[in-house]
C-alpha atoms as a PDB file:
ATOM      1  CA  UNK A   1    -106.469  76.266 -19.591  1.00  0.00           C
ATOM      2  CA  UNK A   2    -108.633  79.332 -18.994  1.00  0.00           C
ATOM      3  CA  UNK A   3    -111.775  77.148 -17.778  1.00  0.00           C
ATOM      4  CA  UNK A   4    -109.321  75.121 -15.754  1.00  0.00           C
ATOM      5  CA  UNK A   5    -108.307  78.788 -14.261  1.00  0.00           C
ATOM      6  CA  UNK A   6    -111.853  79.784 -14.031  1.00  0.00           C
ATOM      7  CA  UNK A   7    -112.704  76.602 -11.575  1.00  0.00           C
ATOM      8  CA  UNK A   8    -109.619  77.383  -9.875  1.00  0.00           C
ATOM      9  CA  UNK A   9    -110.400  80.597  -9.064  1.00  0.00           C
ATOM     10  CA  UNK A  10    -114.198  79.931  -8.151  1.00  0.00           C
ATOM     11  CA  UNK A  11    -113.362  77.610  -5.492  1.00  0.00           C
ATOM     12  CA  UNK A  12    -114.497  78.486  -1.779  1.00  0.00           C
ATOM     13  CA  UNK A  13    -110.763  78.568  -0.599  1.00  0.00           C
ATOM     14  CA  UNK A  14    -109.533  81.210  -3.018  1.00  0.00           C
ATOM     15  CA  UNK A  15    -112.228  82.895  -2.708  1.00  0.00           C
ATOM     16  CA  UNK A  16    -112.313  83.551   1.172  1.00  0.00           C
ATOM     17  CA  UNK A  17    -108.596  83.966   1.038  1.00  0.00           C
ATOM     18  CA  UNK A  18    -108.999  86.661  -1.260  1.00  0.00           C
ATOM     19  CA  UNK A  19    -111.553  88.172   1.270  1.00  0.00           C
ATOM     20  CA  UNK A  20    -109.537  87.574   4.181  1.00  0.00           C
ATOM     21  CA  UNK A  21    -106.639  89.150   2.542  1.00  0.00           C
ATOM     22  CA  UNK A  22    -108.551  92.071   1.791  1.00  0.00           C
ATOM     23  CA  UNK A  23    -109.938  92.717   5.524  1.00  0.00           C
ATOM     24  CA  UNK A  24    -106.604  91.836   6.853  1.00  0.00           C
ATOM     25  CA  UNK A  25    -105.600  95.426   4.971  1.00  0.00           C
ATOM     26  CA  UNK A  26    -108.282  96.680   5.999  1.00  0.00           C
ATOM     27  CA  UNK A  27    -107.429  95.720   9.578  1.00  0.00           C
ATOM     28  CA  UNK A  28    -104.282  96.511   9.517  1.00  0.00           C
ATOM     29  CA  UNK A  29    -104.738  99.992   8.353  1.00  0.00           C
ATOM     30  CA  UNK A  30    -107.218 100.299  11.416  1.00  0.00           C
ATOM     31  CA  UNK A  31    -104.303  99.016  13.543  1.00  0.00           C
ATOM     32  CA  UNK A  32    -101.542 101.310  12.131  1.00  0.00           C
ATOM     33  CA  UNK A  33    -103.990 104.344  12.976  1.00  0.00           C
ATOM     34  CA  UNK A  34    -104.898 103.017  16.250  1.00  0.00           C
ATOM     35  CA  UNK A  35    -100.885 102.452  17.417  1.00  0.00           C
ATOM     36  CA  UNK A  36     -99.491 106.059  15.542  1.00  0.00           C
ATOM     37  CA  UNK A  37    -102.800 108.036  16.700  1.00  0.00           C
ATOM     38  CA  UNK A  38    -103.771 106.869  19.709  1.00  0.00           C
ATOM     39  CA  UNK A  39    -101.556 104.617  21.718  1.00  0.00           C
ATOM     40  CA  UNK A  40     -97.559 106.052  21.202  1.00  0.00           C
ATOM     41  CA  UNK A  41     -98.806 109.576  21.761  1.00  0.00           C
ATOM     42  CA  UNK A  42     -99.306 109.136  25.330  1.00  0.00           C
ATOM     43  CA  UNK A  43     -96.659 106.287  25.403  1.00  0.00           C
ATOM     44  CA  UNK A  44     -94.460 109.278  24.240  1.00  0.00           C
ATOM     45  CA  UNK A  45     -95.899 111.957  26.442  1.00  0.00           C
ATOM     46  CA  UNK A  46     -94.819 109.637  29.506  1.00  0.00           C
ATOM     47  CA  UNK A  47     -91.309 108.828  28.287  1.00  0.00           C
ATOM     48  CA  UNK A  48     -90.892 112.641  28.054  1.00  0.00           C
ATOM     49  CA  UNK A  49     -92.772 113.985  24.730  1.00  0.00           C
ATOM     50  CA  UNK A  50     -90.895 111.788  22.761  1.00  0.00           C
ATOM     51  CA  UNK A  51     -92.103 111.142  18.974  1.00  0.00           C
ATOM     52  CA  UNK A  52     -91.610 108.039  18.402  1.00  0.00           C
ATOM     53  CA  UNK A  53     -92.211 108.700  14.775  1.00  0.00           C
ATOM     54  CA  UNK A  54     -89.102 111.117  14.701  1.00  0.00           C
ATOM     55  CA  UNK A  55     -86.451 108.640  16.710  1.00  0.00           C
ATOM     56  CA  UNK A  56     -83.824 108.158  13.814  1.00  0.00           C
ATOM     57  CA  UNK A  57     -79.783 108.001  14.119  1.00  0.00           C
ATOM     58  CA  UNK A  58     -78.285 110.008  11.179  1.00  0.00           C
ATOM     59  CA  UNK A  59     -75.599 107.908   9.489  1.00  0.00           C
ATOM     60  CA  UNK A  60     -74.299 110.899   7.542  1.00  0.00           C
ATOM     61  CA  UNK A  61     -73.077 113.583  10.552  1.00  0.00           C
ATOM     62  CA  UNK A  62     -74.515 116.611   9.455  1.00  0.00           C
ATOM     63  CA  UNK A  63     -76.542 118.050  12.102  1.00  0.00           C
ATOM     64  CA  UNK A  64     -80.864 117.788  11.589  1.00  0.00           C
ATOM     65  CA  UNK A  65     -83.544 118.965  13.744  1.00  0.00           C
ATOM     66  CA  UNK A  66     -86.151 116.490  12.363  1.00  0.00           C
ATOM     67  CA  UNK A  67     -86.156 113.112  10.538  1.00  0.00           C
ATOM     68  CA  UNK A  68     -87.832 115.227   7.962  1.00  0.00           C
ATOM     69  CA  UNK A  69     -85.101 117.600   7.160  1.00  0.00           C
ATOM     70  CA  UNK A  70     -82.491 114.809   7.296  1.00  0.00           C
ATOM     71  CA  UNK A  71     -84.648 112.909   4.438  1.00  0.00           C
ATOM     72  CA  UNK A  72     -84.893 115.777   2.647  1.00  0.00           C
ATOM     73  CA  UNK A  73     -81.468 116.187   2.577  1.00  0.00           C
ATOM     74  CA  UNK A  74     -80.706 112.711   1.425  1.00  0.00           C
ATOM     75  CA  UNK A  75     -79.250 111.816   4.881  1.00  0.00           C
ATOM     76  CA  UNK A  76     -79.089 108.562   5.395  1.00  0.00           C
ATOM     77  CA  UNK A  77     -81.116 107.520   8.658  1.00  0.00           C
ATOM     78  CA  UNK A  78     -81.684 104.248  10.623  1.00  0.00           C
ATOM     79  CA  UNK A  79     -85.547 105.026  11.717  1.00  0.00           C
ATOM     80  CA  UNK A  80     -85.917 102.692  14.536  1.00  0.00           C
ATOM     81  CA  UNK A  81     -89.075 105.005  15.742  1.00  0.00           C
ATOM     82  CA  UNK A  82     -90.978 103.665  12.962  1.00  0.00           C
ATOM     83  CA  UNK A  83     -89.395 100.532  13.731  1.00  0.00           C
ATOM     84  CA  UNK A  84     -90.882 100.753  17.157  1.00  0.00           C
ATOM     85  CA  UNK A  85     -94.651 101.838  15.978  1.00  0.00           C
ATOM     86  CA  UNK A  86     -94.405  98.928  13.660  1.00  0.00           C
ATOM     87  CA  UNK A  87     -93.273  96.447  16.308  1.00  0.00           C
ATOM     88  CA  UNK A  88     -96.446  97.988  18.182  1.00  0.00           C
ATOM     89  CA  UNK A  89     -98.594  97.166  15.298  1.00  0.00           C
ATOM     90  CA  UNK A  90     -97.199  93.519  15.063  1.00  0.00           C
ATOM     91  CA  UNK A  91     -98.076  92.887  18.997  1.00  0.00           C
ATOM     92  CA  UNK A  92    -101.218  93.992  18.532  1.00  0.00           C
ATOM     93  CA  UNK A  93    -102.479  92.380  15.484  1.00  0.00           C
ATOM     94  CA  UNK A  94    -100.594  88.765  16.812  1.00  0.00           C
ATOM     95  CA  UNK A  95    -102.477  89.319  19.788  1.00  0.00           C
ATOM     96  CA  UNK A  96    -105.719  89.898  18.739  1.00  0.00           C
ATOM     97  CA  UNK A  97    -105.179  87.111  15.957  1.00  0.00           C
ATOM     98  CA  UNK A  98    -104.482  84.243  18.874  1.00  0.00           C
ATOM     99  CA  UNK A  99    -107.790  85.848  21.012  1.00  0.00           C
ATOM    100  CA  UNK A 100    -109.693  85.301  17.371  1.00  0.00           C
ATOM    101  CA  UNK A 101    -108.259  81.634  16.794  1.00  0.00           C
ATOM    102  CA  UNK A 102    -108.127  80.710  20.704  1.00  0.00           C
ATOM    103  CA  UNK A 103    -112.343  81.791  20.508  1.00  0.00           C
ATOM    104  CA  UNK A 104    -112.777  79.586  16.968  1.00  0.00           C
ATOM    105  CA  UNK A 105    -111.130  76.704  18.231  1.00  0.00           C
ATOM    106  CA  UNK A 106    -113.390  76.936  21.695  1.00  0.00           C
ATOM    107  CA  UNK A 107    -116.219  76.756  19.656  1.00  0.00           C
ATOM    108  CA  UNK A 108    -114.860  74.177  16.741  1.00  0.00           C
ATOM    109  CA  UNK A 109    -113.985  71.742  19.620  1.00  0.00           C
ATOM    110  CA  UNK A 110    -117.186  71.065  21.438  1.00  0.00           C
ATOM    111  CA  UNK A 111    -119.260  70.609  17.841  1.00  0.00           C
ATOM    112  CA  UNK A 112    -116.439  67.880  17.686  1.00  0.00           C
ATOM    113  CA  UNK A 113    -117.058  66.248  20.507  1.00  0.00           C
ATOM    114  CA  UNK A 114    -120.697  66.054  20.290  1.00  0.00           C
ATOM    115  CA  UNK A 115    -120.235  65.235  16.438  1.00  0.00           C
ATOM    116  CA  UNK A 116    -118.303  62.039  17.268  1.00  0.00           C
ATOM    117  CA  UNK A 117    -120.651  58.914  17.686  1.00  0.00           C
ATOM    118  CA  UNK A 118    -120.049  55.800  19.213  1.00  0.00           C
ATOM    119  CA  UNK A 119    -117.827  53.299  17.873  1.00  0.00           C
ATOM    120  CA  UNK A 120    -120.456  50.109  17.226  1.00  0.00           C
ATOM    121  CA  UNK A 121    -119.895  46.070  17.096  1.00  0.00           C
ATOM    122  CA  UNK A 122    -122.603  43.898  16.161  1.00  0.00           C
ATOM    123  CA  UNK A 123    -123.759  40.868  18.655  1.00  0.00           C
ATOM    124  CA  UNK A 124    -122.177  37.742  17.683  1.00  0.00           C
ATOM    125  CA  UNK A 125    -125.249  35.752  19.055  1.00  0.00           C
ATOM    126  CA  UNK A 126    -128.045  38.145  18.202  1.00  0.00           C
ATOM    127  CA  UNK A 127    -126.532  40.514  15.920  1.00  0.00           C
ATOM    128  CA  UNK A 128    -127.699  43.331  17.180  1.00  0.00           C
ATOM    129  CA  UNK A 129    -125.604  46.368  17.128  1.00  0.00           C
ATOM    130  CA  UNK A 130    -124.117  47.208  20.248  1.00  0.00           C
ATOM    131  CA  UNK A 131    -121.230  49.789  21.758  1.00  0.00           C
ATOM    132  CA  UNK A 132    -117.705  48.527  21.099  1.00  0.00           C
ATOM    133  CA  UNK A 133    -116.760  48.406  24.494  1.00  0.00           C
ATOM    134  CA  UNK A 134    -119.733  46.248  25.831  1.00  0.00           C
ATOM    135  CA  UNK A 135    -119.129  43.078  27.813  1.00  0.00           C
ATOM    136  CA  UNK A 136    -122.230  41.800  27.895  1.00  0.00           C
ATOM    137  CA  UNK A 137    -125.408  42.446  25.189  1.00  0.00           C
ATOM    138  CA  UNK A 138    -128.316  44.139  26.340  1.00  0.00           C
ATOM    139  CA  UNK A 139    -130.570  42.346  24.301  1.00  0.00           C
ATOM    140  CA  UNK A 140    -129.759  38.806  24.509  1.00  0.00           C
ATOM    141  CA  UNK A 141    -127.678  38.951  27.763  1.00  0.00           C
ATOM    142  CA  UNK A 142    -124.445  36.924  26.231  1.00  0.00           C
ATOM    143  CA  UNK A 143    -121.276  37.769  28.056  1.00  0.00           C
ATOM    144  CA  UNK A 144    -118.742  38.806  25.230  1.00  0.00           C
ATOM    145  CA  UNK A 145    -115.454  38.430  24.232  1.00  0.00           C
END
């Protein structure tokens, strides 16, 4: 069971999924940063210095000036500005997935086309092998079938 494990593991397919798995974190760590630090602040700043990061509804009625004191309190909160940064993050990394895959299957497609080589049919006369959809044979001139 363990060497049947071992050759499981060691296969090229588990093995780049593990990578990929491990730069998608990677990525999307870079992405969370890249939406929280850089792109809601002046998203915010043009809705009128909102936080986005601090947009909560308190469930509980007492009054809070931040989503911070609330938690603290044991408020309970629907955060739907961290709902909104994370909806952010989504678009982004779905959008620069499909750009990724649309560029992959760009290049995947021509190699198949050129890859591909003609379908053949041997000369009933002359048996020489010939393109499927000839008529007529190049080398002994017989009109075909």
């Amino acid at each position: 069971m363990l060497k049947e494990f071992k050759e499981f593991a060691m296969r090229g397919n588990v093995i780049d999924l593990a990578i990929g798995v491990i730069i998608g974190g990677a990525f999307g760590k870079i992405i969370s940063s890249l939406v929280e630090d850089i792109l809601m602040p002046p998203i915010g700043l043009l809705l009128g210095k909102v936080d986005f990061s601090n947009l909560y509804i308190n469930l509980s009625g007492g009054p809070y000036e931040s989503l911070n004191q609330a938690l603290e309190a044991g408020a309970v909160t629907i955060r739907y500005g961290l709902f909104i940064n994370s909806l952010v993050d989504f678009l982004i990394v779905a959008f620069i997935i499909f750009l990724v895959i649309r560029n992959i299957n760009k290049l995947v497609k021509p190699a198949e086309e050129k890859s591909q080589e003609p379908i053949l049919k041997e000369c009933p006369f002359c048996f020489r092998t010939i393109p499927e959809k000839a008529t007529r044979c190049p080398e002994c001139t017989s009109t075909l079938k």
